[in-house]
N, C-alpha and C. Protein backbone atom coordinates (compact mmCIF):
# COMPACT_ATOMS: atom_id res chain seq x y z
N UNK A 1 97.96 94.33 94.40
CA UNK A 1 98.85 95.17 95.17
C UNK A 1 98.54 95.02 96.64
N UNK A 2 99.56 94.95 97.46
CA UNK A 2 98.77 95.21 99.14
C UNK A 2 100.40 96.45 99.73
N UNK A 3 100.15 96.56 100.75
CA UNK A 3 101.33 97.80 101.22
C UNK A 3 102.64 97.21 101.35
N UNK A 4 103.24 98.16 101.18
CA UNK A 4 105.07 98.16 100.70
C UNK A 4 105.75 97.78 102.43
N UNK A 5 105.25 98.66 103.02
CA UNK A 5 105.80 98.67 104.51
C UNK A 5 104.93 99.16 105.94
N UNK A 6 105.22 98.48 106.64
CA UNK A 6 103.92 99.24 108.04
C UNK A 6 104.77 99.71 109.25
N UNK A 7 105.06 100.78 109.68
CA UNK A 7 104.97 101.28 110.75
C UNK A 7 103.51 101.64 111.77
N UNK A 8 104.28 100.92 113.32
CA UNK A 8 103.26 101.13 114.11
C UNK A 8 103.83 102.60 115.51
N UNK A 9 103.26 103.34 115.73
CA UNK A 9 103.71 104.31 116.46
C UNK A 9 102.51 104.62 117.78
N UNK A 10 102.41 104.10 118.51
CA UNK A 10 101.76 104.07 119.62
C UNK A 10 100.54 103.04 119.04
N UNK A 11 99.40 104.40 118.84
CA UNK A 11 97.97 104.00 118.66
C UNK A 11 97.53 104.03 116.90
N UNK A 12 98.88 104.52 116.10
CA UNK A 12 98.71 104.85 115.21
C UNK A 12 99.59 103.45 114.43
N UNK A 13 98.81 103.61 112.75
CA UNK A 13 99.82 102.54 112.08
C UNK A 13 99.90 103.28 110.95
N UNK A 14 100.66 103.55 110.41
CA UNK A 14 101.30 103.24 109.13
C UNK A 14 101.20 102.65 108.05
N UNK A 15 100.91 102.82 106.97
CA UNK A 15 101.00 101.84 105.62
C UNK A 15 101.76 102.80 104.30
N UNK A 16 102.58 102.49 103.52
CA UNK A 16 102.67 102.32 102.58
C UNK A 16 102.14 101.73 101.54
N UNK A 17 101.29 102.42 100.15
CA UNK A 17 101.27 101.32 99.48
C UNK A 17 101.70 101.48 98.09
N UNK A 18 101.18 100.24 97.26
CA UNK A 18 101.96 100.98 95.96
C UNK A 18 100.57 101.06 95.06
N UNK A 19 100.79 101.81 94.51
CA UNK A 19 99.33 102.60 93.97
C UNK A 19 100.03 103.84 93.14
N UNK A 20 98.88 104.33 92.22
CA UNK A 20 99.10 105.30 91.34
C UNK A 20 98.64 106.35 92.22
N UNK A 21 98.04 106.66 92.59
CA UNK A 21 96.98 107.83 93.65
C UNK A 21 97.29 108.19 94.44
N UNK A 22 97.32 106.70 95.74
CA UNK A 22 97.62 106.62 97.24
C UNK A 22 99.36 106.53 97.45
N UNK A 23 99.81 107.36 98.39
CA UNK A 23 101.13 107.20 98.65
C UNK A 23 101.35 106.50 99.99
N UNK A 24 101.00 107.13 101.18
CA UNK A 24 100.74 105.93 102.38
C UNK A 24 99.38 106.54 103.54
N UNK A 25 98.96 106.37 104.38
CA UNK A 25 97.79 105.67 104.86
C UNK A 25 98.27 105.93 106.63
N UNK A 26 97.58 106.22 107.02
CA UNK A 26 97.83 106.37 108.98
C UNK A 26 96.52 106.13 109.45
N UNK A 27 95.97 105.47 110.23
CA UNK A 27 95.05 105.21 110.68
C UNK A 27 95.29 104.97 112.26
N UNK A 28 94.74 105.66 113.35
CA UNK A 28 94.66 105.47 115.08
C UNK A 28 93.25 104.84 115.36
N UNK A 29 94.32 104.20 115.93
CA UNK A 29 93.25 102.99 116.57
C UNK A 29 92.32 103.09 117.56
N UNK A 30 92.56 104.03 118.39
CA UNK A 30 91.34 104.79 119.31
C UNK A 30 90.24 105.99 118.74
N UNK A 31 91.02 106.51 118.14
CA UNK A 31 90.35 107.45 117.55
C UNK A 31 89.09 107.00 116.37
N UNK A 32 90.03 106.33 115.58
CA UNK A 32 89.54 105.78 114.60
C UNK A 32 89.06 106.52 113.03
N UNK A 33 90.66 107.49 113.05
CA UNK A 33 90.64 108.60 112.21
C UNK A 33 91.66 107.94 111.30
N UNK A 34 91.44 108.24 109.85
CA UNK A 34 92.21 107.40 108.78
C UNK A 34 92.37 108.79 108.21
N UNK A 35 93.96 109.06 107.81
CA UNK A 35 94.29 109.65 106.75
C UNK A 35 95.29 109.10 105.74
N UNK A 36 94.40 109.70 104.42
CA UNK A 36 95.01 109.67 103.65
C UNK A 36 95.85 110.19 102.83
N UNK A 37 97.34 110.06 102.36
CA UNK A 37 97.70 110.57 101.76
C UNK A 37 97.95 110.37 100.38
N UNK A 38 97.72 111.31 99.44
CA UNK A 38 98.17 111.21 98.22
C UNK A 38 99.10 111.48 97.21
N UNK A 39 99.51 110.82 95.90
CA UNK A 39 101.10 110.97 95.69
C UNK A 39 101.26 112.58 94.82
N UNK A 40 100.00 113.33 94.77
CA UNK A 40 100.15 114.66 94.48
C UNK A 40 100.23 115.83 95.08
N UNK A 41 100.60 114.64 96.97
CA UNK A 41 101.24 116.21 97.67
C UNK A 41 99.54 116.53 98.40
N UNK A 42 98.85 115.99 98.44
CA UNK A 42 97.51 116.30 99.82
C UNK A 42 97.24 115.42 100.54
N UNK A 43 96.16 115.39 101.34
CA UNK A 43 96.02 114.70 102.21
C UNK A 43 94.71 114.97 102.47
N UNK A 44 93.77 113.69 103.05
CA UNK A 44 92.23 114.19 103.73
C UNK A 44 92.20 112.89 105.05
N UNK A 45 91.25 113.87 105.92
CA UNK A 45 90.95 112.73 106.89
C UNK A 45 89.64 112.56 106.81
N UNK A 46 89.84 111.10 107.44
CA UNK A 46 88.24 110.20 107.48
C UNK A 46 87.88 109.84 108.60
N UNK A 47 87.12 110.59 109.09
CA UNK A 47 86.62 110.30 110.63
C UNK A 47 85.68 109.19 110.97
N UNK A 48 85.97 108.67 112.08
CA UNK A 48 85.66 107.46 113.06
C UNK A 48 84.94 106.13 111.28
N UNK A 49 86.43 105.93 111.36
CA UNK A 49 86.09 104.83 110.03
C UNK A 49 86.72 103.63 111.05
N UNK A 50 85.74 102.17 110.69
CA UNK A 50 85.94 101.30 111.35
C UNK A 50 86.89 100.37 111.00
N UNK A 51 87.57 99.81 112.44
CA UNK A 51 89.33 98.81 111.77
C UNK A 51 88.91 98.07 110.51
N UNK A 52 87.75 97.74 110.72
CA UNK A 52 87.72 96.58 109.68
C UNK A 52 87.71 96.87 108.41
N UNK A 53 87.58 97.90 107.98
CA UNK A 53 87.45 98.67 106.53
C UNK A 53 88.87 99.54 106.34
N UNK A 54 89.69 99.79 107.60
CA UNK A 54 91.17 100.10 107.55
C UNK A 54 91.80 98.68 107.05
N UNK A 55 91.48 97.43 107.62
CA UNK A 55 92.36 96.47 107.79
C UNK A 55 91.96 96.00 106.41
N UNK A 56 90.78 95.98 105.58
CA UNK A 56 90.78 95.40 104.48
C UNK A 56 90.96 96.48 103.29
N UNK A 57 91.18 97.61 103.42
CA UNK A 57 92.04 98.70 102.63
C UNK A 57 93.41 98.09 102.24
N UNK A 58 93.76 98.19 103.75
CA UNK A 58 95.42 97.76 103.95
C UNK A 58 95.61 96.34 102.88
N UNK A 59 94.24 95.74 103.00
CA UNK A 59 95.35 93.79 102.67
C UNK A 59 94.48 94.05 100.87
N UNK A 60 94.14 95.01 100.44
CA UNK A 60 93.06 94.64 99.65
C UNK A 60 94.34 94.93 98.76
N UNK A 61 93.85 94.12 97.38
CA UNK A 61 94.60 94.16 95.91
C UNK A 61 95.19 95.30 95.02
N UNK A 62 93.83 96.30 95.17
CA UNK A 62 93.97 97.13 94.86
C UNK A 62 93.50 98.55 95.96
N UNK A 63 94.68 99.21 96.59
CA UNK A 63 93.82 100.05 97.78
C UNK A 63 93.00 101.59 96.77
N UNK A 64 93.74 101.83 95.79
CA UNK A 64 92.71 102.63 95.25
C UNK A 64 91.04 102.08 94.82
N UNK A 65 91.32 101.04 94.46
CA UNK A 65 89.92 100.63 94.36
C UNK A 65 88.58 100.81 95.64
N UNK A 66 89.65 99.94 96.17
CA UNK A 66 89.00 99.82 97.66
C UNK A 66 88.41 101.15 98.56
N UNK A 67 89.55 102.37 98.25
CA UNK A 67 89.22 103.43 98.73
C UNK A 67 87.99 103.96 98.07
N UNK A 68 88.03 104.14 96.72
CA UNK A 68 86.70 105.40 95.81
C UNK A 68 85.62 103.77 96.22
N UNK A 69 85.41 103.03 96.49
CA UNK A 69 84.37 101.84 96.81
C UNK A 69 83.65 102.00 98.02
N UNK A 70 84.38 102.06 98.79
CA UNK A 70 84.16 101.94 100.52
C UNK A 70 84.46 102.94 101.31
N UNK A 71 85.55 103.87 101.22
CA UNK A 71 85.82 105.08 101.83
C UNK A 71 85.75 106.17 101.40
N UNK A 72 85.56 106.62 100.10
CA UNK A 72 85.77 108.01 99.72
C UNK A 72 83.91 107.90 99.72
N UNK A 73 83.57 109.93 100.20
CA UNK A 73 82.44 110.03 100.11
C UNK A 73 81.48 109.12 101.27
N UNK A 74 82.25 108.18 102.39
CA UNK A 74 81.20 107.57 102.78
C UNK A 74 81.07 107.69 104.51
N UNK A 75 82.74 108.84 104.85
CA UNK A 75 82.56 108.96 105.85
C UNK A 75 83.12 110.68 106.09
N UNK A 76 82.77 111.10 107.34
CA UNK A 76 83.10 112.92 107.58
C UNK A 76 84.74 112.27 107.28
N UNK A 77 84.97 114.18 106.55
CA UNK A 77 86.12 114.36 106.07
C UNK A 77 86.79 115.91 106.00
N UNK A 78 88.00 115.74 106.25
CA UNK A 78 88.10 116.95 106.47
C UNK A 78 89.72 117.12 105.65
N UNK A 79 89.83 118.22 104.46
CA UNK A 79 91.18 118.19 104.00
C UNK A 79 92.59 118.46 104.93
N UNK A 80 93.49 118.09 104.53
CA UNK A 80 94.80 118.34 105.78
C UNK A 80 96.00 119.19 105.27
């Protein structure tokens, strides 16, 4: 799997993906705050997570995998 569609909006991007879990994905590029959203209606943010672990979320096969692997639990978080 990799994302359906990307919007970019200033400093911020966009992802869609297709996934059972994940619905789409915003990550700012200065900030370096990733949220996620999920397809049961919540959302959490992941503070100062680095592009390179956004950018290989984004291209990875499976982004649920990728997420409970590398991002969930591994950086401050805060529900939205």
């Amino acid at each position: 799997m990799s994302f359906k569609k990307r919007e970019i909006n200033g400093d911020e991007i966009k992802i869609y993906v297709e996934s059972s879990n994940i619905d789409n994905a915003v990550y700012n590029i200065k900030t370096k705050d990733l949220k996620i959203y999920f397809t049961k209606g919540y959302g959490y943010l992941y503070k100062d997570v680095p592009h390179k672990i956004f950018t290989r979320f984004k291209i990875s096969e499976s982004q649920g995998k990728y997420f409970h692997k590398e991002i969930n639990n591994k950086f401050e978080t805060e529900k939205l």
